[in-house]
PDB file of N, CA and C in Angstrom:
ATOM      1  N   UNK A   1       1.453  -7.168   9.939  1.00  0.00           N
ATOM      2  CA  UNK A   1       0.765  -6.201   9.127  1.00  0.00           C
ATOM      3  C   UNK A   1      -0.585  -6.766   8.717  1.00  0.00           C
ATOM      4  N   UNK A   2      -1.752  -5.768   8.645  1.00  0.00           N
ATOM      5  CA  UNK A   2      -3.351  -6.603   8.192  1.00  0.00           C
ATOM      6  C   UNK A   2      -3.137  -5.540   7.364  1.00  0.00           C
ATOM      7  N   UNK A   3      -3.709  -6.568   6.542  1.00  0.00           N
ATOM      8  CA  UNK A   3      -3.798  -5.867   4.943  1.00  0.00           C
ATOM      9  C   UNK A   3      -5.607  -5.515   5.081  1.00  0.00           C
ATOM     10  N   UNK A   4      -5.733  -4.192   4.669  1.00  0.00           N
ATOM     11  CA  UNK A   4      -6.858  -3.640   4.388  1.00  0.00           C
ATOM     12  C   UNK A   4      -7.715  -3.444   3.429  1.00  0.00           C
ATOM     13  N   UNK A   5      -8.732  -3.867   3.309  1.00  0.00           N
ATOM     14  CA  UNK A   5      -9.797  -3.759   1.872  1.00  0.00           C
ATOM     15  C   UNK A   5      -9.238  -2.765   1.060  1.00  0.00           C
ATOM     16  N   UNK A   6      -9.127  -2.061   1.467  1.00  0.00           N
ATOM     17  CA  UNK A   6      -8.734  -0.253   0.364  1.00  0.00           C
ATOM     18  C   UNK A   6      -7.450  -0.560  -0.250  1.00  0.00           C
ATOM     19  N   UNK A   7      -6.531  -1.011   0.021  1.00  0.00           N
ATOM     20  CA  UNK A   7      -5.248  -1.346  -0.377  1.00  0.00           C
ATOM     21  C   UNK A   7      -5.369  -2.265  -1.214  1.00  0.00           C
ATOM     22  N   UNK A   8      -6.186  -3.421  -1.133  1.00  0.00           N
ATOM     23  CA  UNK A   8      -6.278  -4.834  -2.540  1.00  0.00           C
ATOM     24  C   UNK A   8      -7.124  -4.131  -3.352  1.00  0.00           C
ATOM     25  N   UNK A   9      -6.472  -3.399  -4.441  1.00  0.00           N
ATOM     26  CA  UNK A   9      -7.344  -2.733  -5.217  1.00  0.00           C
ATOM     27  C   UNK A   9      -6.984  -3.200  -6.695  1.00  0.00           C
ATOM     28  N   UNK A  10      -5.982  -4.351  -6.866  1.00  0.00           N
ATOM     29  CA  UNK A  10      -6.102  -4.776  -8.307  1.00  0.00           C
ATOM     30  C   UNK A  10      -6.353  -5.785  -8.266  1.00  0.00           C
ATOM     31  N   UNK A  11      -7.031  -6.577  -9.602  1.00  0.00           N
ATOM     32  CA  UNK A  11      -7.250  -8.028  -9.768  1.00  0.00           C
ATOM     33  C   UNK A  11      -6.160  -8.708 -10.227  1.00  0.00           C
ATOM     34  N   UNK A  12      -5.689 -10.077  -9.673  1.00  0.00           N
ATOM     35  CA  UNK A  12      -4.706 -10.573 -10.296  1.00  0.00           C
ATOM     36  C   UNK A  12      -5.297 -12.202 -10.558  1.00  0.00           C
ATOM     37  N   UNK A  13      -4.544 -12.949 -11.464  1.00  0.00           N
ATOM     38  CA  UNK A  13      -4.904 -14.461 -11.776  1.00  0.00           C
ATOM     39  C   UNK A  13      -3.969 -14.818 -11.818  1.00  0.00           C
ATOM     40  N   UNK A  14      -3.914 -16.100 -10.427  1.00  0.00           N
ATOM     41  CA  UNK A  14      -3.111 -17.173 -10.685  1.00  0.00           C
ATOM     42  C   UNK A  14      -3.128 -18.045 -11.697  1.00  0.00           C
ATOM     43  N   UNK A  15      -1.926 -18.857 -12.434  1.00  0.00           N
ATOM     44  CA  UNK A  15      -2.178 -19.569 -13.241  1.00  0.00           C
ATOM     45  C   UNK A  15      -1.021 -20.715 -12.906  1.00  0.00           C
ATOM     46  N   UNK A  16      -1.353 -22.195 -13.387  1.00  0.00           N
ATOM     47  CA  UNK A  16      -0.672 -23.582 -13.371  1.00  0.00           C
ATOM     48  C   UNK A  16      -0.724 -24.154 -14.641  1.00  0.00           C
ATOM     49  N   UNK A  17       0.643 -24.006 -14.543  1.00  0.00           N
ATOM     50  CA  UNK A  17       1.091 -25.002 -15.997  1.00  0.00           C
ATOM     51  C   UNK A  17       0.229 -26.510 -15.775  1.00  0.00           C
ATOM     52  N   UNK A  18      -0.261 -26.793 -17.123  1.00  0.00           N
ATOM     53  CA  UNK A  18      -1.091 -27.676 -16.509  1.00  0.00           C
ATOM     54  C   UNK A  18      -0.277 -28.778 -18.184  1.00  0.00           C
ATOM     55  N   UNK A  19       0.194 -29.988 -17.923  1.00  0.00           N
ATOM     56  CA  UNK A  19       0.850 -30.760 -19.364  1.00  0.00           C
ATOM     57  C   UNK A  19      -0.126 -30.768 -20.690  1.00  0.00           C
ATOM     58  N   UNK A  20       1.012 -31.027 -21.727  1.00  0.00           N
ATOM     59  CA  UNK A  20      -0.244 -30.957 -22.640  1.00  0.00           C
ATOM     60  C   UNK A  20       0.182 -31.595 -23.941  1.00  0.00           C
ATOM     61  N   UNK A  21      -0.693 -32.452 -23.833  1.00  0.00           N
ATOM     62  CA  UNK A  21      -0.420 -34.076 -24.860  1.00  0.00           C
ATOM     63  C   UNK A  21      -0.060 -34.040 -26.118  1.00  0.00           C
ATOM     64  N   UNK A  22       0.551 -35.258 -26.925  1.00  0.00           N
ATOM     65  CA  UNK A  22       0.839 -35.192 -28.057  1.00  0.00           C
ATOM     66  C   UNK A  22       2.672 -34.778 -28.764  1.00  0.00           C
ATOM     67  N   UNK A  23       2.949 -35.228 -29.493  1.00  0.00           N
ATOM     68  CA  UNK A  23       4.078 -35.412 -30.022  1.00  0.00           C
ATOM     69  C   UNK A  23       4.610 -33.924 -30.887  1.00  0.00           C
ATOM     70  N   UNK A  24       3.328 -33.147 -31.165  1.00  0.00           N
ATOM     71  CA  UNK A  24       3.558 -32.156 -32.288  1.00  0.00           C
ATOM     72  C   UNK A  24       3.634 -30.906 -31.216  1.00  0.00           C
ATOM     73  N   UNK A  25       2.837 -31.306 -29.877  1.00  0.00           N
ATOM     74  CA  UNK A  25       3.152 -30.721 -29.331  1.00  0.00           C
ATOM     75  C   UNK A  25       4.480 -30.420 -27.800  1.00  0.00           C
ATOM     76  N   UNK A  26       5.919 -30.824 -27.987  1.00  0.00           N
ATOM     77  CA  UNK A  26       6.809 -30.916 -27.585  1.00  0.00           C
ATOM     78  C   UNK A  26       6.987 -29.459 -27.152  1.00  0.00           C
ATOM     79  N   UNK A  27       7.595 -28.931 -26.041  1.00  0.00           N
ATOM     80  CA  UNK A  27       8.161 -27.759 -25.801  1.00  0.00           C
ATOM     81  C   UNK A  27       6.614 -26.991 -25.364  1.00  0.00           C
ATOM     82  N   UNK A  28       5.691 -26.899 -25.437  1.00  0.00           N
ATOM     83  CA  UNK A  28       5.050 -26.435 -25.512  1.00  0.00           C
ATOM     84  C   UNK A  28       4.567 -26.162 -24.136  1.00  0.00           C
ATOM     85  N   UNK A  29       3.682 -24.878 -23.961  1.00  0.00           N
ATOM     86  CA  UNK A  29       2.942 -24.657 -22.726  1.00  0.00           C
ATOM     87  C   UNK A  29       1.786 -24.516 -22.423  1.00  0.00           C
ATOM     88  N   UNK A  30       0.932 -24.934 -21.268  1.00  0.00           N
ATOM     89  CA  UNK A  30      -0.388 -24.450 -21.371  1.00  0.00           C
ATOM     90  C   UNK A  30      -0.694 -24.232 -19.919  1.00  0.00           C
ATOM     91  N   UNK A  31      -1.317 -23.242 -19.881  1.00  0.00           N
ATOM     92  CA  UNK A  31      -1.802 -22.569 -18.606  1.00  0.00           C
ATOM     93  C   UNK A  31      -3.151 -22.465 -17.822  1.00  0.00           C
ATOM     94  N   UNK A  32      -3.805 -22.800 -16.907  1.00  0.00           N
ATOM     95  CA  UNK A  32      -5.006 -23.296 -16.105  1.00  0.00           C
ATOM     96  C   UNK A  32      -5.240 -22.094 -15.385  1.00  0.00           C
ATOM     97  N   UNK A  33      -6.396 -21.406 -15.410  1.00  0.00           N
ATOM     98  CA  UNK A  33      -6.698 -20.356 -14.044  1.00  0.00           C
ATOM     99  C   UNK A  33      -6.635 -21.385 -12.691  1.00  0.00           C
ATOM    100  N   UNK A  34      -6.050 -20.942 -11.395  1.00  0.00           N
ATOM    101  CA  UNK A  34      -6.094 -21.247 -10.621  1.00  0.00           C
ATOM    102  C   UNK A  34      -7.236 -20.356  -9.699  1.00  0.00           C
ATOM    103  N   UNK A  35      -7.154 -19.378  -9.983  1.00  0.00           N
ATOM    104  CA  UNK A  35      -8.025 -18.488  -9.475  1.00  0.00           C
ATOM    105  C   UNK A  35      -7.452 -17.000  -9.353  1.00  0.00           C
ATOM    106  N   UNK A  36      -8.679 -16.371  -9.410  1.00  0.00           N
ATOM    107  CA  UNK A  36      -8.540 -14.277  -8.972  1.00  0.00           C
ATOM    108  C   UNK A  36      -8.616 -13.863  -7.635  1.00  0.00           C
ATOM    109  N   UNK A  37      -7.609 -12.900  -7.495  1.00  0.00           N
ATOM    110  CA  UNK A  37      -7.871 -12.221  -6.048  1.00  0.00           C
ATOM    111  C   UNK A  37      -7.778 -11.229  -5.770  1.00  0.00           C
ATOM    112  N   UNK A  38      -7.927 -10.600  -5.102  1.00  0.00           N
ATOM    113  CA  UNK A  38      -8.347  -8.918  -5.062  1.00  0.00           C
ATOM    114  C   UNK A  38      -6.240  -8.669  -4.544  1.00  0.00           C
ATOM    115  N   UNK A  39      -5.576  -7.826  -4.855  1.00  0.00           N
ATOM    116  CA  UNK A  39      -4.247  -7.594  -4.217  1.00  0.00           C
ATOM    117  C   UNK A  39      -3.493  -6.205  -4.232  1.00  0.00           C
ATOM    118  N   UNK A  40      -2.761  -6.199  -3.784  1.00  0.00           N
ATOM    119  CA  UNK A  40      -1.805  -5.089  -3.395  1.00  0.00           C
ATOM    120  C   UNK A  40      -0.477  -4.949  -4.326  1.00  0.00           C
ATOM    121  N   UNK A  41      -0.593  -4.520  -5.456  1.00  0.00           N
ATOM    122  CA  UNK A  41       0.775  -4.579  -6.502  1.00  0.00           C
ATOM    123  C   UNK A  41       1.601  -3.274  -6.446  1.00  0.00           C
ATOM    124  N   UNK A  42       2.797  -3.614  -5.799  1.00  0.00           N
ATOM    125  CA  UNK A  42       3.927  -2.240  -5.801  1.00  0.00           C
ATOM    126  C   UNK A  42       5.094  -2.521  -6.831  1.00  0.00           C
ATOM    127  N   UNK A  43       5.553  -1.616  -7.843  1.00  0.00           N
ATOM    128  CA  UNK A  43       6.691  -2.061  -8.642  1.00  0.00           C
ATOM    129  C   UNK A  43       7.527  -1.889  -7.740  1.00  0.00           C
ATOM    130  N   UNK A  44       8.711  -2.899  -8.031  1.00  0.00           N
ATOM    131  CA  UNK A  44      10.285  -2.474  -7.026  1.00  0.00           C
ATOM    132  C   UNK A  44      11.152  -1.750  -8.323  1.00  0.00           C
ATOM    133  N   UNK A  45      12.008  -0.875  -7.836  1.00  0.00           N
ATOM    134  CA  UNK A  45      12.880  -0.225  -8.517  1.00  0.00           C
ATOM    135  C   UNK A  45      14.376  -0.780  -8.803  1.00  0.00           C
ATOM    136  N   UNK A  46      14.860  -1.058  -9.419  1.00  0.00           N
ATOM    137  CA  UNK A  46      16.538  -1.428  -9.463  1.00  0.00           C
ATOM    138  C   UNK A  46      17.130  -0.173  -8.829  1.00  0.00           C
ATOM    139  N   UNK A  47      18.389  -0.849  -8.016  1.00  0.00           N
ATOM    140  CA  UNK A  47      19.197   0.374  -7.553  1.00  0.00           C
ATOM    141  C   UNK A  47      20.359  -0.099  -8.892  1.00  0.00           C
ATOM    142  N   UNK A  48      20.411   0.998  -9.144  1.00  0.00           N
ATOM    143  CA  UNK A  48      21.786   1.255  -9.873  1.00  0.00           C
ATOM    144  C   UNK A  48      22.981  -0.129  -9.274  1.00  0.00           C
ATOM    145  N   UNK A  49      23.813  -0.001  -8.268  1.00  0.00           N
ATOM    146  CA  UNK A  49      24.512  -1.121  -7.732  1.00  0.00           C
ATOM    147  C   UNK A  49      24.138  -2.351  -7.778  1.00  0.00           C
ATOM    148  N   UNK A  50      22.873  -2.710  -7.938  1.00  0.00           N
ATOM    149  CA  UNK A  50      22.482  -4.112  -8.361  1.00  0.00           C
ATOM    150  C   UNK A  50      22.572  -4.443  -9.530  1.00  0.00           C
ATOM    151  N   UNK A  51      22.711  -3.486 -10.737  1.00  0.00           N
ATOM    152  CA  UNK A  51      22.626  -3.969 -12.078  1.00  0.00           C
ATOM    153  C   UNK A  51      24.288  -4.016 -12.776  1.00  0.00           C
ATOM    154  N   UNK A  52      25.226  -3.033 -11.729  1.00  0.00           N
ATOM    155  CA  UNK A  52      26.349  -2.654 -12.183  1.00  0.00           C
ATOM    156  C   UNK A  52      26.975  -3.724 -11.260  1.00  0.00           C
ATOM    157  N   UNK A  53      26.579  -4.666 -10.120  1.00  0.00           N
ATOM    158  CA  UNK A  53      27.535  -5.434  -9.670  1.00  0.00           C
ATOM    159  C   UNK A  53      27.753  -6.570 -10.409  1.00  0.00           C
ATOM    160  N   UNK A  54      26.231  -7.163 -11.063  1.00  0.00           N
ATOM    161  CA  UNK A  54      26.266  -8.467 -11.950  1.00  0.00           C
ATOM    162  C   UNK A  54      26.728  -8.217 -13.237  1.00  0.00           C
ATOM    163  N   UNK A  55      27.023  -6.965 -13.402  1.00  0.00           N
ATOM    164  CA  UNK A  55      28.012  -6.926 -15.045  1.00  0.00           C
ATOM    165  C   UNK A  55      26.929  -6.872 -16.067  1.00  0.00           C
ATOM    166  N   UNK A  56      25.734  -6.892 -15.866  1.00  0.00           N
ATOM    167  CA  UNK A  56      25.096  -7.102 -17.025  1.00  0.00           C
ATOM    168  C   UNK A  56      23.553  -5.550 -17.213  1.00  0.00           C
ATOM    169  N   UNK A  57      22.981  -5.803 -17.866  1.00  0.00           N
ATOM    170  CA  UNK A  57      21.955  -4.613 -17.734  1.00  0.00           C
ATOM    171  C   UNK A  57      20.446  -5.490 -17.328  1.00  0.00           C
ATOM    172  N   UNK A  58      20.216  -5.003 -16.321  1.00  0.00           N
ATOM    173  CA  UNK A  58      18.966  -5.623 -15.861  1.00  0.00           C
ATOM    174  C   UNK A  58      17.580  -4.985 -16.743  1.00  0.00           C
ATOM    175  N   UNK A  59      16.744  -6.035 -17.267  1.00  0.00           N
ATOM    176  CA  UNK A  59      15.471  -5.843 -17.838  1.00  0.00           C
ATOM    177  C   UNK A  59      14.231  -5.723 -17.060  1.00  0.00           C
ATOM    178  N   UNK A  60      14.360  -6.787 -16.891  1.00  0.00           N
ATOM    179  CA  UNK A  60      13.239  -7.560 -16.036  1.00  0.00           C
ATOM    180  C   UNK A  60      12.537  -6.599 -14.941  1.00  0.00           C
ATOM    181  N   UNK A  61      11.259  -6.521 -14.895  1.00  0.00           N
ATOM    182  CA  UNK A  61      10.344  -6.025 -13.770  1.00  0.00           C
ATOM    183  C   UNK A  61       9.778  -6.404 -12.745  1.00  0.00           C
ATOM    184  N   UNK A  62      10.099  -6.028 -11.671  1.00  0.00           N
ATOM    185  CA  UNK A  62       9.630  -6.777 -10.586  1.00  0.00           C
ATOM    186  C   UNK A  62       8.542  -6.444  -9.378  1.00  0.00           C
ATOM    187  N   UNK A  63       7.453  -6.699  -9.260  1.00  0.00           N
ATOM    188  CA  UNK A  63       6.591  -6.308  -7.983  1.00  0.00           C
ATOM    189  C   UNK A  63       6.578  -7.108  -6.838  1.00  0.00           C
ATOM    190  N   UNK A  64       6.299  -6.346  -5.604  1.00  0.00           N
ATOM    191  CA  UNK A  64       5.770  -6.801  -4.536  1.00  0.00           C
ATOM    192  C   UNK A  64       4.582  -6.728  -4.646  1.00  0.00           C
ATOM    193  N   UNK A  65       3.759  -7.771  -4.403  1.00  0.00           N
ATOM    194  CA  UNK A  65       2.123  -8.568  -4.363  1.00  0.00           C
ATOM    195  C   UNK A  65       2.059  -8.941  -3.011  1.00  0.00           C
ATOM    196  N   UNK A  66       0.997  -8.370  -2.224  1.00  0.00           N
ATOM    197  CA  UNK A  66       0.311  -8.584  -1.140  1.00  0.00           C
ATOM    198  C   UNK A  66      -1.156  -8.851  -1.344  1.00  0.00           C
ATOM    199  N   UNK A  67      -1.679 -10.365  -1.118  1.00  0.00           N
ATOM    200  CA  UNK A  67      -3.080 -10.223  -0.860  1.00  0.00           C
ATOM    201  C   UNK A  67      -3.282 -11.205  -0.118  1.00  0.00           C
ATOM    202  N   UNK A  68      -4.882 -11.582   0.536  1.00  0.00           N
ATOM    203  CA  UNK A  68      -5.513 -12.311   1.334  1.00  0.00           C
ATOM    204  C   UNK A  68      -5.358 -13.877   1.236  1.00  0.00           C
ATOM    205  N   UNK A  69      -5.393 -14.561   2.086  1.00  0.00           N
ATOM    206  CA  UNK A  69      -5.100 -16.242   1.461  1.00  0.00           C
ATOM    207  C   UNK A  69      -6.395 -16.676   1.346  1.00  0.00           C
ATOM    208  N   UNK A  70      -5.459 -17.516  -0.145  1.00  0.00           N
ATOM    209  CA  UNK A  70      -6.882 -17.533  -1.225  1.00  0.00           C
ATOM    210  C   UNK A  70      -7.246 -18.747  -0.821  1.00  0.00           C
ATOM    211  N   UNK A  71      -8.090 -19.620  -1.091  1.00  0.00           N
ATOM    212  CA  UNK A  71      -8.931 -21.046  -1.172  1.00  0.00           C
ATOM    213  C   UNK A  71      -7.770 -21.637  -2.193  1.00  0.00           C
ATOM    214  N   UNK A  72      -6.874 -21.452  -2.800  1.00  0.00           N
ATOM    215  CA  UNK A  72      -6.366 -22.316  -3.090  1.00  0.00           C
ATOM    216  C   UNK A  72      -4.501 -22.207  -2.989  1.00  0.00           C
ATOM    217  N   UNK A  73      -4.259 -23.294  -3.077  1.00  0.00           N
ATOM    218  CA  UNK A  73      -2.404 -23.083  -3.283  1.00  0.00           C
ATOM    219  C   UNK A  73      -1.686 -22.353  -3.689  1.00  0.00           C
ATOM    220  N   UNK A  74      -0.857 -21.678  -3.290  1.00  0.00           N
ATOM    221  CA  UNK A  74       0.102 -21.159  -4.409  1.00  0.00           C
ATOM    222  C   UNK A  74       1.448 -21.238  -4.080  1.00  0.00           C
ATOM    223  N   UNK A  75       2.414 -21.702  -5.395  1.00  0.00           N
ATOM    224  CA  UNK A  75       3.432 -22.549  -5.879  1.00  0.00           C
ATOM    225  C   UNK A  75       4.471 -21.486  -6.304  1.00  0.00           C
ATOM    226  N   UNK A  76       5.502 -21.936  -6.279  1.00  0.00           N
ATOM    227  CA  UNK A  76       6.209 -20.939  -7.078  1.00  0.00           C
ATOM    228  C   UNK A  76       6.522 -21.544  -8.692  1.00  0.00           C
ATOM    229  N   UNK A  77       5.829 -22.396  -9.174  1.00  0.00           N
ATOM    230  CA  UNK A  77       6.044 -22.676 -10.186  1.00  0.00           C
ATOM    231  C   UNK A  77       4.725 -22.272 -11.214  1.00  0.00           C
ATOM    232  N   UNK A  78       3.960 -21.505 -10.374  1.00  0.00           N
ATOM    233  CA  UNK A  78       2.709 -20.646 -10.815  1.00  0.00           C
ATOM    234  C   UNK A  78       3.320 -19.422 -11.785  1.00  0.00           C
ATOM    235  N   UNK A  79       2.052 -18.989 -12.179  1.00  0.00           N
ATOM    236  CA  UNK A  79       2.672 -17.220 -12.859  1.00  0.00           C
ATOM    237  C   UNK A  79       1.168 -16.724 -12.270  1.00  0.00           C
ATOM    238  N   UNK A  80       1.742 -15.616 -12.845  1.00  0.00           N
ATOM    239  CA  UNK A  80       0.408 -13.946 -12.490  1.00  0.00           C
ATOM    240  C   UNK A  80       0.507 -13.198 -13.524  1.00  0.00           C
ATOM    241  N   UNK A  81      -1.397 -13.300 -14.179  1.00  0.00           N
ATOM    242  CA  UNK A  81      -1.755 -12.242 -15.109  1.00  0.00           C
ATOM    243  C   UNK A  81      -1.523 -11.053 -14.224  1.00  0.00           C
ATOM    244  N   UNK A  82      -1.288  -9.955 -14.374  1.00  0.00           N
ATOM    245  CA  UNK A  82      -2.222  -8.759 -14.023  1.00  0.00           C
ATOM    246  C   UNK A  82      -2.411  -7.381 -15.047  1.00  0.00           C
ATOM    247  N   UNK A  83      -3.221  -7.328 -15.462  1.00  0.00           N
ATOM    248  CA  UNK A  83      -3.630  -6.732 -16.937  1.00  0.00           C
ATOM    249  C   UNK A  83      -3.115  -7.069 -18.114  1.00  0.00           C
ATOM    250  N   UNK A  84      -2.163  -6.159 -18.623  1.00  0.00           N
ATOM    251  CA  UNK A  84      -0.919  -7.114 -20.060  1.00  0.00           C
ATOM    252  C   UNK A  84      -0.045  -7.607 -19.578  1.00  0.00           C
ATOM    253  N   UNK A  85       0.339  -7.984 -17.912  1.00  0.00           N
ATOM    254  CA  UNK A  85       1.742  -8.269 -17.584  1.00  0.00           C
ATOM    255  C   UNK A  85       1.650  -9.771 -17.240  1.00  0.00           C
ATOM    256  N   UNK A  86       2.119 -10.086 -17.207  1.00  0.00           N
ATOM    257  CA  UNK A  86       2.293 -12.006 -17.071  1.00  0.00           C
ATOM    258  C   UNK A  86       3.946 -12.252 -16.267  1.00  0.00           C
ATOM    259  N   UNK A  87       3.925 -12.658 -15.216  1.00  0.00           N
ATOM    260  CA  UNK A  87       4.974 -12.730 -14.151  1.00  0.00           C
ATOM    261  C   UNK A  87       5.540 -13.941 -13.550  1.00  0.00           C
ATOM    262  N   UNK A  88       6.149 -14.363 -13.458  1.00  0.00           N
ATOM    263  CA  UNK A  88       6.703 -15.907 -12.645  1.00  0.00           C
ATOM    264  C   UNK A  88       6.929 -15.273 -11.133  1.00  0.00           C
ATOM    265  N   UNK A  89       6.388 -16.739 -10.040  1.00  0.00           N
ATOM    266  CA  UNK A  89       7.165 -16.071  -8.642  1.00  0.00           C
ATOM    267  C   UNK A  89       8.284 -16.192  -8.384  1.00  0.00           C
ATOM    268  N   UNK A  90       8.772 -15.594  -7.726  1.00  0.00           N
ATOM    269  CA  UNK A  90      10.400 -15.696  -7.603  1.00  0.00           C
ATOM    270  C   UNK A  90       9.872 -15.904  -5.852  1.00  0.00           C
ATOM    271  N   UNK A  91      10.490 -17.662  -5.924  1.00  0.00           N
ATOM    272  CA  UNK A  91      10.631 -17.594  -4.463  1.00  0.00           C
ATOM    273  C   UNK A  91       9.239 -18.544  -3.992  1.00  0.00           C
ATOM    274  N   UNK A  92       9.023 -18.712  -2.687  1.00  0.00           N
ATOM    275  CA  UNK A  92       7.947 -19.139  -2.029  1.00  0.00           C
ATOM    276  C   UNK A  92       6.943 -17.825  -1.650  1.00  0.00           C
ATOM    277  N   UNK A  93       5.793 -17.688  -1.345  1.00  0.00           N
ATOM    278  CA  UNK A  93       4.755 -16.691  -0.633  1.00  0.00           C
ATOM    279  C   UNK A  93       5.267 -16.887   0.893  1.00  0.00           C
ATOM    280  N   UNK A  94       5.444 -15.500   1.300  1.00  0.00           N
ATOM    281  CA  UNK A  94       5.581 -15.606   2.721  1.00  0.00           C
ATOM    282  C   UNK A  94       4.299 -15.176   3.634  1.00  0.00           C
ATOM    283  N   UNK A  95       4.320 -15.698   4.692  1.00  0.00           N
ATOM    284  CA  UNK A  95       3.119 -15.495   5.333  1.00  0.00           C
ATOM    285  C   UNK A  95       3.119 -14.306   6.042  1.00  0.00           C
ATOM    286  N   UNK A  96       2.581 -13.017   5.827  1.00  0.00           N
ATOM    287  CA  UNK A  96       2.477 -11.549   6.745  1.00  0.00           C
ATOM    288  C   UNK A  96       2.234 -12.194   8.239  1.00  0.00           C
ATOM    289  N   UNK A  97       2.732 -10.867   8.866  1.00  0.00           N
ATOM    290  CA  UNK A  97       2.953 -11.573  10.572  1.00  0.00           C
ATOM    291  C   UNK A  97       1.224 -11.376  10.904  1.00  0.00           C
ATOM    292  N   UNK A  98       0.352 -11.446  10.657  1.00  0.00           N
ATOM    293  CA  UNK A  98      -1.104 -10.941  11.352  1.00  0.00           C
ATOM    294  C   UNK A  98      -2.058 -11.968  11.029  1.00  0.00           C
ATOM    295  N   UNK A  99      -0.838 -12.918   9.635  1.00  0.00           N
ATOM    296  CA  UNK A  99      -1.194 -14.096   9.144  1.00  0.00           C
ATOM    297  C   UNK A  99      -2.497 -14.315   8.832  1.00  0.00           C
ATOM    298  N   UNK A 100      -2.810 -13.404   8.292  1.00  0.00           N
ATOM    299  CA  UNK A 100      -4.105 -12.847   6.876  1.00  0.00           C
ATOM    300  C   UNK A 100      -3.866 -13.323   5.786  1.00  0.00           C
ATOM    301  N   UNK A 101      -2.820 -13.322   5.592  1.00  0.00           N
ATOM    302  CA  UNK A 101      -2.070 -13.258   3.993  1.00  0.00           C
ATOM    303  C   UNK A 101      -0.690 -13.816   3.539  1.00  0.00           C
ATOM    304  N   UNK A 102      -0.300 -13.129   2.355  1.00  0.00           N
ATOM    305  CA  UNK A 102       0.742 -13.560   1.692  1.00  0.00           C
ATOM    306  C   UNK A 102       1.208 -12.581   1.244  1.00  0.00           C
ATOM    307  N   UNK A 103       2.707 -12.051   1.164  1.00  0.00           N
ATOM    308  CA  UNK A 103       3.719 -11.336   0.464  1.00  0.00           C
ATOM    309  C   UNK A 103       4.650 -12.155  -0.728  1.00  0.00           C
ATOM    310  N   UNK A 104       4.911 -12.170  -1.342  1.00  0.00           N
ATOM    311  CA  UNK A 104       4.924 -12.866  -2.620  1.00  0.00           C
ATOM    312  C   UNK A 104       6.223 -11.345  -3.545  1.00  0.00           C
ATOM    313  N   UNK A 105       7.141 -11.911  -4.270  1.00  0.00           N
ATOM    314  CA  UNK A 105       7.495 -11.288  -5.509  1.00  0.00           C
ATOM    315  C   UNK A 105       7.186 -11.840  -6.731  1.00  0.00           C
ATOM    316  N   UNK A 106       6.897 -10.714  -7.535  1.00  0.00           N
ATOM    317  CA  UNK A 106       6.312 -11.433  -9.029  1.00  0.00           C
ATOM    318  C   UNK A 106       7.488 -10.572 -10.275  1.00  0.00           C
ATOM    319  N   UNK A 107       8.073 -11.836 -10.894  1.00  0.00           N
ATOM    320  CA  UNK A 107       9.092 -10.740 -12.724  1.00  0.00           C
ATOM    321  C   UNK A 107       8.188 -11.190 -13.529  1.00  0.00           C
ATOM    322  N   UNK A 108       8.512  -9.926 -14.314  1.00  0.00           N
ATOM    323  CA  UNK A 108       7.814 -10.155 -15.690  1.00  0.00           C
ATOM    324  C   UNK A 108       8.589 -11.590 -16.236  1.00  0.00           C
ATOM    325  N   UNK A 109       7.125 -12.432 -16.819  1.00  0.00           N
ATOM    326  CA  UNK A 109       7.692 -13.665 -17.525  1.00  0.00           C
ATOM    327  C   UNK A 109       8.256 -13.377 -19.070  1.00  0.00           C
ATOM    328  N   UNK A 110       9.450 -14.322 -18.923  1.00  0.00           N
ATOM    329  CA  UNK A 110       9.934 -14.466 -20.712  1.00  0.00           C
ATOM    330  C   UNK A 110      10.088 -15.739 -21.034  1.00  0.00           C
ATOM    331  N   UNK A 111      10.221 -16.401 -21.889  1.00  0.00           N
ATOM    332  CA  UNK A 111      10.166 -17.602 -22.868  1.00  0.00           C
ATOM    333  C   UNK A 111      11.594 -17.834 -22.834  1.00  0.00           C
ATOM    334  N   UNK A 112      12.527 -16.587 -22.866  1.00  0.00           N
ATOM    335  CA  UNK A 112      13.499 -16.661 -23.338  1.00  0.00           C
ATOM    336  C   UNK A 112      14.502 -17.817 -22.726  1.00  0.00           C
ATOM    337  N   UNK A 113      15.337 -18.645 -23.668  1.00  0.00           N
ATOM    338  CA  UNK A 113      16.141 -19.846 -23.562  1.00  0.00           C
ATOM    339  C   UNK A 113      15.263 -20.888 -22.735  1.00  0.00           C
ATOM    340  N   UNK A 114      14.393 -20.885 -23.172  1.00  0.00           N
ATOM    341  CA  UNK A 114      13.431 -22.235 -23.066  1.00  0.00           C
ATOM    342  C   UNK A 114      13.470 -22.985 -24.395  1.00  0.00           C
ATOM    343  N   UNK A 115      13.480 -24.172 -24.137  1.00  0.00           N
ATOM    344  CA  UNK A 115      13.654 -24.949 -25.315  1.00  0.00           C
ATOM    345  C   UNK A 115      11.875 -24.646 -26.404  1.00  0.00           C
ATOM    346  N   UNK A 116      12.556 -24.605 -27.840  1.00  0.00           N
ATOM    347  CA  UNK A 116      11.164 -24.546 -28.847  1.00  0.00           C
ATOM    348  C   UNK A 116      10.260 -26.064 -28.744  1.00  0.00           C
TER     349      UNK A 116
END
């Protein structure tokens, strides 16, 4: 698949936990632009059977992200601004077969049961 100019029509920012010094600051996080790229953001939908097989009620939001390979790395231990949403990758970036790019899933990030 070649991904087409008209289709990368949102901005997104990579970001890297980058450490961050000091004793008072334990637990704590801090985040580095890695860089912006022009991309392709589709929400995925829950099917009903996925939320009723794990017993539990699914929250979490999830997109498919397609864009161009950027000048720099990307990790799955990265996240993604894209407007108010802030996302972890789930997974490695896979390489599209026309090997332009990257297909990538992004969830909304939570804090939740991370140590304070």
């Amino acid at each position: 698949m070649t991904l087409r100019s008209r289709d990368l029509d949102k901005r997104i920012t990579f970001q890297t936990k980058v450490p961050v010094a000091g004793v008072m600051n334990a637990g704590k996080e801090a985040w580095e632009n890695a860089g912006t790229v022009w991309a392709q953001v589709t929400d995925q939908l829950y099917r009903r059977g996925d939320k009723e097989a794990a017993g539990v009620e699914v929250t979490a939001r999830s997109a498919r992200i397609r864009i161009r390979k950027p000048g720099f790395a990307i990790t799955a231990d990265m996240r993604i601004l894209f407007g108010a949403r802030v996302m972890h990758i789930i997974g490695a970036p896979a390489e599209l077969a026309a090997r332009d790019g990257y297909e990538l899933m992004g969830e909304d990030y939570s804090t939740t049961g991370q140590p304070a």
